[in-house]
C-alpha atoms as a PDB file:
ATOM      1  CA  UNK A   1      63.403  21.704 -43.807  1.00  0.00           C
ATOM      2  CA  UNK A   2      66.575  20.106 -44.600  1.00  0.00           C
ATOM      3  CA  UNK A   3      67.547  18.795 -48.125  1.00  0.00           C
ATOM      4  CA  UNK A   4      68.005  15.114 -48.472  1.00  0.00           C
ATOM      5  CA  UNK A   5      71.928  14.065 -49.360  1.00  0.00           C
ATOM      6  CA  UNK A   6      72.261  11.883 -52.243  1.00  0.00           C
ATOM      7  CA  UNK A   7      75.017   9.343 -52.915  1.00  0.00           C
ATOM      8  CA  UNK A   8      77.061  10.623 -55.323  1.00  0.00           C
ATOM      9  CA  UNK A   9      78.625   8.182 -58.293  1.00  0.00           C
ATOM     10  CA  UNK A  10      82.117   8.832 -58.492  1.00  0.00           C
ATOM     11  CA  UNK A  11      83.961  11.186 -60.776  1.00  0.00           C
ATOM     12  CA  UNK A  12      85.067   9.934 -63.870  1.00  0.00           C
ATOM     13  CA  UNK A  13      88.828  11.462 -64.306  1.00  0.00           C
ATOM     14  CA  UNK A  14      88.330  11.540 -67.602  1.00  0.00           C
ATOM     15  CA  UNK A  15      84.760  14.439 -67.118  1.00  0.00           C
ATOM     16  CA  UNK A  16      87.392  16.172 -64.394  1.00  0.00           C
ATOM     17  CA  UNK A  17      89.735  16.217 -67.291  1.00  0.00           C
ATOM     18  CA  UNK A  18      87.423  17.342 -69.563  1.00  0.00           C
ATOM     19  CA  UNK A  19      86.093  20.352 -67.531  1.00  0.00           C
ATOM     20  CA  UNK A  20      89.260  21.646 -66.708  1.00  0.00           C
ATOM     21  CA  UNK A  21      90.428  21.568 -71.151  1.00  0.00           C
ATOM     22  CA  UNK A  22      86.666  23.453 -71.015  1.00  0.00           C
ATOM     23  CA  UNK A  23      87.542  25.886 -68.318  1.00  0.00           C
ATOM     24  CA  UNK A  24      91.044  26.656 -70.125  1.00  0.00           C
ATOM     25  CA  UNK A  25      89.044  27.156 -73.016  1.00  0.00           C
ATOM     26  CA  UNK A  26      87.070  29.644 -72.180  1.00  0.00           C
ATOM     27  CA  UNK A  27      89.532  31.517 -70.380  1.00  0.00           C
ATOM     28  CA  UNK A  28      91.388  31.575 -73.903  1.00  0.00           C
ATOM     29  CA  UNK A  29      88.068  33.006 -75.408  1.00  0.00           C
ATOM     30  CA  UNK A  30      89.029  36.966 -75.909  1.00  0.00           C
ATOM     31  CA  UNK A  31      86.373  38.200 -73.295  1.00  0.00           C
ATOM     32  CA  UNK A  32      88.962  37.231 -70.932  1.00  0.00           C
ATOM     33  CA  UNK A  33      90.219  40.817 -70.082  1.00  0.00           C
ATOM     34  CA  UNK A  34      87.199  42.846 -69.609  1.00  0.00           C
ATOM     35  CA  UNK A  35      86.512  43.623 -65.947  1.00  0.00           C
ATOM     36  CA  UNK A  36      83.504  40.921 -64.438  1.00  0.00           C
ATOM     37  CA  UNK A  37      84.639  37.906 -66.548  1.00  0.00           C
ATOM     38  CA  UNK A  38      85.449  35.322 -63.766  1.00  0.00           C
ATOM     39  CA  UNK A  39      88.695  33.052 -63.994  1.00  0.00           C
ATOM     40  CA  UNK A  40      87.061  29.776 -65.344  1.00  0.00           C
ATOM     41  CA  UNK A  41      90.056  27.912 -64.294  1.00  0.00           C
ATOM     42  CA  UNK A  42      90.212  28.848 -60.668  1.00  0.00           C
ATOM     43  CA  UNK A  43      86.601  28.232 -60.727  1.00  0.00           C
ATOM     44  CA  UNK A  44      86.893  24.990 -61.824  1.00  0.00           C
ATOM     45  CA  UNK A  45      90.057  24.382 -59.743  1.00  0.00           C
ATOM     46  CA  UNK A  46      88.406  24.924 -56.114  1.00  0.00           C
ATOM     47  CA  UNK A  47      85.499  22.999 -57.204  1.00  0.00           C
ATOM     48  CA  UNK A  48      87.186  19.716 -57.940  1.00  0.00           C
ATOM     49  CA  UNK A  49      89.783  20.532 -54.849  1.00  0.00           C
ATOM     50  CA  UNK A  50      86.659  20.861 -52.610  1.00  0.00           C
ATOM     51  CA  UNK A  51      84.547  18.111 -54.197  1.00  0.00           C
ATOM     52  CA  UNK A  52      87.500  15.351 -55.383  1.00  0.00           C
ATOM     53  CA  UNK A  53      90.480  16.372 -53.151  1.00  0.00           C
ATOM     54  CA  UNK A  54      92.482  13.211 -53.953  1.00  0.00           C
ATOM     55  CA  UNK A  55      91.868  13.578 -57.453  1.00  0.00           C
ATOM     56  CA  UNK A  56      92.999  17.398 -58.619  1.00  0.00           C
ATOM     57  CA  UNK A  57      95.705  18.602 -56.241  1.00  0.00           C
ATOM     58  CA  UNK A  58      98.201  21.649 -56.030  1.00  0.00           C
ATOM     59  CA  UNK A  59     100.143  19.587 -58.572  1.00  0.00           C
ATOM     60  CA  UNK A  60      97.172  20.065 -61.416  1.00  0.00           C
ATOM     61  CA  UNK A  61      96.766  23.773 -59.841  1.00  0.00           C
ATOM     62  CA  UNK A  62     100.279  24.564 -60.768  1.00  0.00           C
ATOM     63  CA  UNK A  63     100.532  23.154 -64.374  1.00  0.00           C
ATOM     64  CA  UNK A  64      97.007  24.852 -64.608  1.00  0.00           C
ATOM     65  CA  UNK A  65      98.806  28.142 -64.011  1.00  0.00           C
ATOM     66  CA  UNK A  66     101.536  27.489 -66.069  1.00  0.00           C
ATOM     67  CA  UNK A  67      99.234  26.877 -68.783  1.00  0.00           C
ATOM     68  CA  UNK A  68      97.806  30.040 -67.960  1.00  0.00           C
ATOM     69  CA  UNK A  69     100.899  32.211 -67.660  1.00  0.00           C
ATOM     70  CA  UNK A  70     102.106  31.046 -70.824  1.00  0.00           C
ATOM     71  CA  UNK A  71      98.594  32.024 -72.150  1.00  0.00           C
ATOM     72  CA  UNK A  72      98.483  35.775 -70.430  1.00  0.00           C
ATOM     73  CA  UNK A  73     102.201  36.081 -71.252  1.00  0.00           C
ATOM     74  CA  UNK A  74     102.697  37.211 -68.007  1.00  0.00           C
ATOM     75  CA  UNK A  75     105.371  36.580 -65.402  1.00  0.00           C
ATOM     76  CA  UNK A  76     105.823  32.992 -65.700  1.00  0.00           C
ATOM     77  CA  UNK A  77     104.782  31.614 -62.376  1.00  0.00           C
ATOM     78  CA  UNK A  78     102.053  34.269 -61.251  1.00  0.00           C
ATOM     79  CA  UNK A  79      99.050  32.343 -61.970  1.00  0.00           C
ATOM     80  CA  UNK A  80     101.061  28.820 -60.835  1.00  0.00           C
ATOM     81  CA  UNK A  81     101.248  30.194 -57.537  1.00  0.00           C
ATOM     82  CA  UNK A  82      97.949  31.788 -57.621  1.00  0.00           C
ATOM     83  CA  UNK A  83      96.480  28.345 -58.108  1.00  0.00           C
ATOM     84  CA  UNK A  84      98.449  26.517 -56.344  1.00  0.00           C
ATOM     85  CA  UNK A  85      97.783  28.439 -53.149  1.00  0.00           C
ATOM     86  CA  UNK A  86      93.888  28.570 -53.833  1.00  0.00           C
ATOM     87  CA  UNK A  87      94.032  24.792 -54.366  1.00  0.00           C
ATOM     88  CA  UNK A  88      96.000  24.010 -51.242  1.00  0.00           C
ATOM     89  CA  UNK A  89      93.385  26.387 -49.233  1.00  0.00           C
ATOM     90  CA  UNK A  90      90.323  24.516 -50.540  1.00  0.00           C
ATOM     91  CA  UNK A  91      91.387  20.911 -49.963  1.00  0.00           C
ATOM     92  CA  UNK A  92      92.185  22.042 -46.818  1.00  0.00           C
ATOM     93  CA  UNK A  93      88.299  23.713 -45.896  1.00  0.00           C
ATOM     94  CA  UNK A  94      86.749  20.657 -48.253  1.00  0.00           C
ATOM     95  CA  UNK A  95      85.227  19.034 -45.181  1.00  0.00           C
ATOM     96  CA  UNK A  96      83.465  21.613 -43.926  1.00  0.00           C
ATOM     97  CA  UNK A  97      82.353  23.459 -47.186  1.00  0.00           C
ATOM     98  CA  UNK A  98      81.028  20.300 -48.354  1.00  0.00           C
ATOM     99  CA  UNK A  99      78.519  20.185 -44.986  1.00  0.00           C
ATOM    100  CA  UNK A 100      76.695  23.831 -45.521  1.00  0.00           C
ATOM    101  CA  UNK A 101      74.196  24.452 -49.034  1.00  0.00           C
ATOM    102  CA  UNK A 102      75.501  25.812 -52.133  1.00  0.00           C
ATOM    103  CA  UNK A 103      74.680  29.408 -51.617  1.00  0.00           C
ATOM    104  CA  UNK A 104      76.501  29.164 -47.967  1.00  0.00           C
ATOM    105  CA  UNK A 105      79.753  27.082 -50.031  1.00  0.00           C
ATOM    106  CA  UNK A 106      79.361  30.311 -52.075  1.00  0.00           C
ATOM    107  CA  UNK A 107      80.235  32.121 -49.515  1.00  0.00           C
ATOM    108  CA  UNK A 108      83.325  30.038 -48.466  1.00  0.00           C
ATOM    109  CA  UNK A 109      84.377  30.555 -52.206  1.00  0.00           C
ATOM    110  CA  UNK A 110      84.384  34.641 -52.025  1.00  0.00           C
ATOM    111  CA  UNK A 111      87.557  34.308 -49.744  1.00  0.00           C
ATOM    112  CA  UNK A 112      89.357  32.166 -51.675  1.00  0.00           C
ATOM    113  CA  UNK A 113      88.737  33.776 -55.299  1.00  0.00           C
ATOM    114  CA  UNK A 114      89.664  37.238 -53.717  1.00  0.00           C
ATOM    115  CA  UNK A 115      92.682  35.709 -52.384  1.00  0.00           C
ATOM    116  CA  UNK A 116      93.882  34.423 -55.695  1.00  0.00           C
ATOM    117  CA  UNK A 117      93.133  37.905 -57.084  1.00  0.00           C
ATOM    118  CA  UNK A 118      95.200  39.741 -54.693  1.00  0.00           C
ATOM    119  CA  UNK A 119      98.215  37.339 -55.429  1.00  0.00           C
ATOM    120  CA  UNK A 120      98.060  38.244 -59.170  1.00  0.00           C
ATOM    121  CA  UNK A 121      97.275  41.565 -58.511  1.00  0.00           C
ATOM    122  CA  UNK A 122     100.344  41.804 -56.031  1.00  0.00           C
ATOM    123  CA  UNK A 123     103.106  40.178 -58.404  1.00  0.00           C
ATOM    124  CA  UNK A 124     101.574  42.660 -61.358  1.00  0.00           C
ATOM    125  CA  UNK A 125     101.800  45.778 -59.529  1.00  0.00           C
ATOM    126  CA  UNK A 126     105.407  44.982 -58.385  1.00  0.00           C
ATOM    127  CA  UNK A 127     106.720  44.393 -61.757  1.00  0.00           C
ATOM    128  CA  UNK A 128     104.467  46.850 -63.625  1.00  0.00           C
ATOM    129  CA  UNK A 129     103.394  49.564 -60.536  1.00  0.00           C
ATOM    130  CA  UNK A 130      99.881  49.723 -62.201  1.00  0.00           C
ATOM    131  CA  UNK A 131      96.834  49.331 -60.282  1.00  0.00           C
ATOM    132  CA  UNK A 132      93.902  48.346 -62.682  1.00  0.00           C
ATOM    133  CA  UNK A 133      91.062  49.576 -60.457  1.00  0.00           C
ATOM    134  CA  UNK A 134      88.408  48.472 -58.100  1.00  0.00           C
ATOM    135  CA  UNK A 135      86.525  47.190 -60.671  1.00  0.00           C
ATOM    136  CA  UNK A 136      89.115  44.337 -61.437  1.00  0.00           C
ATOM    137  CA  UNK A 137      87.836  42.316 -57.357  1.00  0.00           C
ATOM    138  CA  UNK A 138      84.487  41.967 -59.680  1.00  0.00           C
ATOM    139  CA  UNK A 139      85.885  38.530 -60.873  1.00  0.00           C
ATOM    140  CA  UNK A 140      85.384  37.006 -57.609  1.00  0.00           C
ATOM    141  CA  UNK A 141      81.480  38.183 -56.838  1.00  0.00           C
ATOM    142  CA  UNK A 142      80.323  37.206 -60.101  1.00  0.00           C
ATOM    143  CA  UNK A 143      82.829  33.688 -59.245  1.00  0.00           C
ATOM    144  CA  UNK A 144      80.674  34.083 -56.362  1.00  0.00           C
ATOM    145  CA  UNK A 145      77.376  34.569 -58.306  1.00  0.00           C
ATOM    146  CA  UNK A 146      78.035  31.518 -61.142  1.00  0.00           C
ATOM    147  CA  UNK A 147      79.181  28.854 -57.586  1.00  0.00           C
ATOM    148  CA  UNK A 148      74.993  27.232 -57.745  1.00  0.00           C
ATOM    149  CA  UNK A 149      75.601  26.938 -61.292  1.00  0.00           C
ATOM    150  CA  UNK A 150      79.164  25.245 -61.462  1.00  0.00           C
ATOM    151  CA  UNK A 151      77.761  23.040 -58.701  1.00  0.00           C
ATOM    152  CA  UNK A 152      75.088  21.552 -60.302  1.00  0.00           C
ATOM    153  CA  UNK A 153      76.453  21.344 -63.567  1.00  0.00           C
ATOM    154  CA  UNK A 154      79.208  19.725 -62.534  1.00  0.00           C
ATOM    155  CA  UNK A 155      77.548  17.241 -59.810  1.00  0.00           C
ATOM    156  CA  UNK A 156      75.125  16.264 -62.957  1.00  0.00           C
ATOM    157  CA  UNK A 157      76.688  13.059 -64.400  1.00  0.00           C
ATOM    158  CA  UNK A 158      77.549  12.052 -60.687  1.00  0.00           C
ATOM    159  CA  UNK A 159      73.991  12.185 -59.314  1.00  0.00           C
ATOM    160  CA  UNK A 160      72.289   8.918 -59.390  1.00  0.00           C
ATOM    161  CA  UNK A 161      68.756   8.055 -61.086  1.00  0.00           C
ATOM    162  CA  UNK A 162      65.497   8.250 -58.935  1.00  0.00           C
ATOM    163  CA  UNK A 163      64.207   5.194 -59.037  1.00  0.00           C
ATOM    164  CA  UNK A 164      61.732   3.460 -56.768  1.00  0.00           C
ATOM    165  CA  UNK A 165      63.568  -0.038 -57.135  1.00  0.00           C
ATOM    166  CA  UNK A 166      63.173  -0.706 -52.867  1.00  0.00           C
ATOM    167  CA  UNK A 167      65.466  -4.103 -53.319  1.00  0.00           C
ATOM    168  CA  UNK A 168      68.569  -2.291 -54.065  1.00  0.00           C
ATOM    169  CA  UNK A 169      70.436  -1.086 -50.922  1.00  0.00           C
ATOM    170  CA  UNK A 170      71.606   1.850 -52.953  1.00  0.00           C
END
């Protein structure tokens, strides 16, 4: 049986805003290292690149890593590129993402959170040579895991009332 689609509101910037301060937040909390802990921002970043592509670009994705790098102290530029190339990959598969259910979009987010992964885990191996381990792809299927979740949080304050008003066309 297929799932009704609703007509969504649209985003408020200032809630987009707001989730990706959140996001950068929690990536600052000090669980941030330990293996399974997904990357908030990225999370956040492909779901507003899939879900408001006009809105949050690769522009946002950068300054988003640069906020990060300068957070990590790391090579200034790893996570900017990181983020910019898994923003530029969703906007570009937003179309069809959007047309399959959340646990199949899920899915379509695996690639793109391993990809980021093996960028930063690329640039960090060739200026440190240390490998951290399988356990550090974890990040992406537990990215993976929390997708049903980030959707519907974040599609909450667009979906509209159920109401049984039959004189409004929408």
């Amino acid at each position: 049986m297929m799932r009704p689609h609703y007509i969504l509101l649209p985003a408020n910037p200032l809630f987009i805003a707001m989730t990706l301060l959140l996001a950068f937040l929690l990536n600052l909390l000090p669980w941030g290292q330990w293996p399974g802990v997904p990357d908030f921002v990225a999370l956040a970043l492909v779901f507003w690149s899939i879900h408001q592509p006009r809105k949050i670009g690769i522009g946002i994705a950068f300054c988003m890593g640069l906020l990060m790098d300068v957070h990590e102290a790391t090579l200034l530029g790893q996570n900017a590129l990181a983020y910019t190339l898994l923003s530029y990959f969703a906007i570009m598969i937003h179309r069809r993402v959007l047309w399959f259910s959340v646990s199949v979009q899920a899915l379509h987010v695996l690639p793109l959170m391993l990809l980021t992964q093996l960028i930063q885990l690329v640039i960090r191996m060739s200026v440190n040579g240390k490998f951290p381990g399988w356990l550090y792809f974890a990040e992406s299927f537990v990215s993976m895991a929390l997708w049903p979740l980030v959707v519907w949080l974040l599609l909450a304050p667009q979906r509209r009332a159920v109401d049984r008003d039959d004189n409004r066309p929408i």
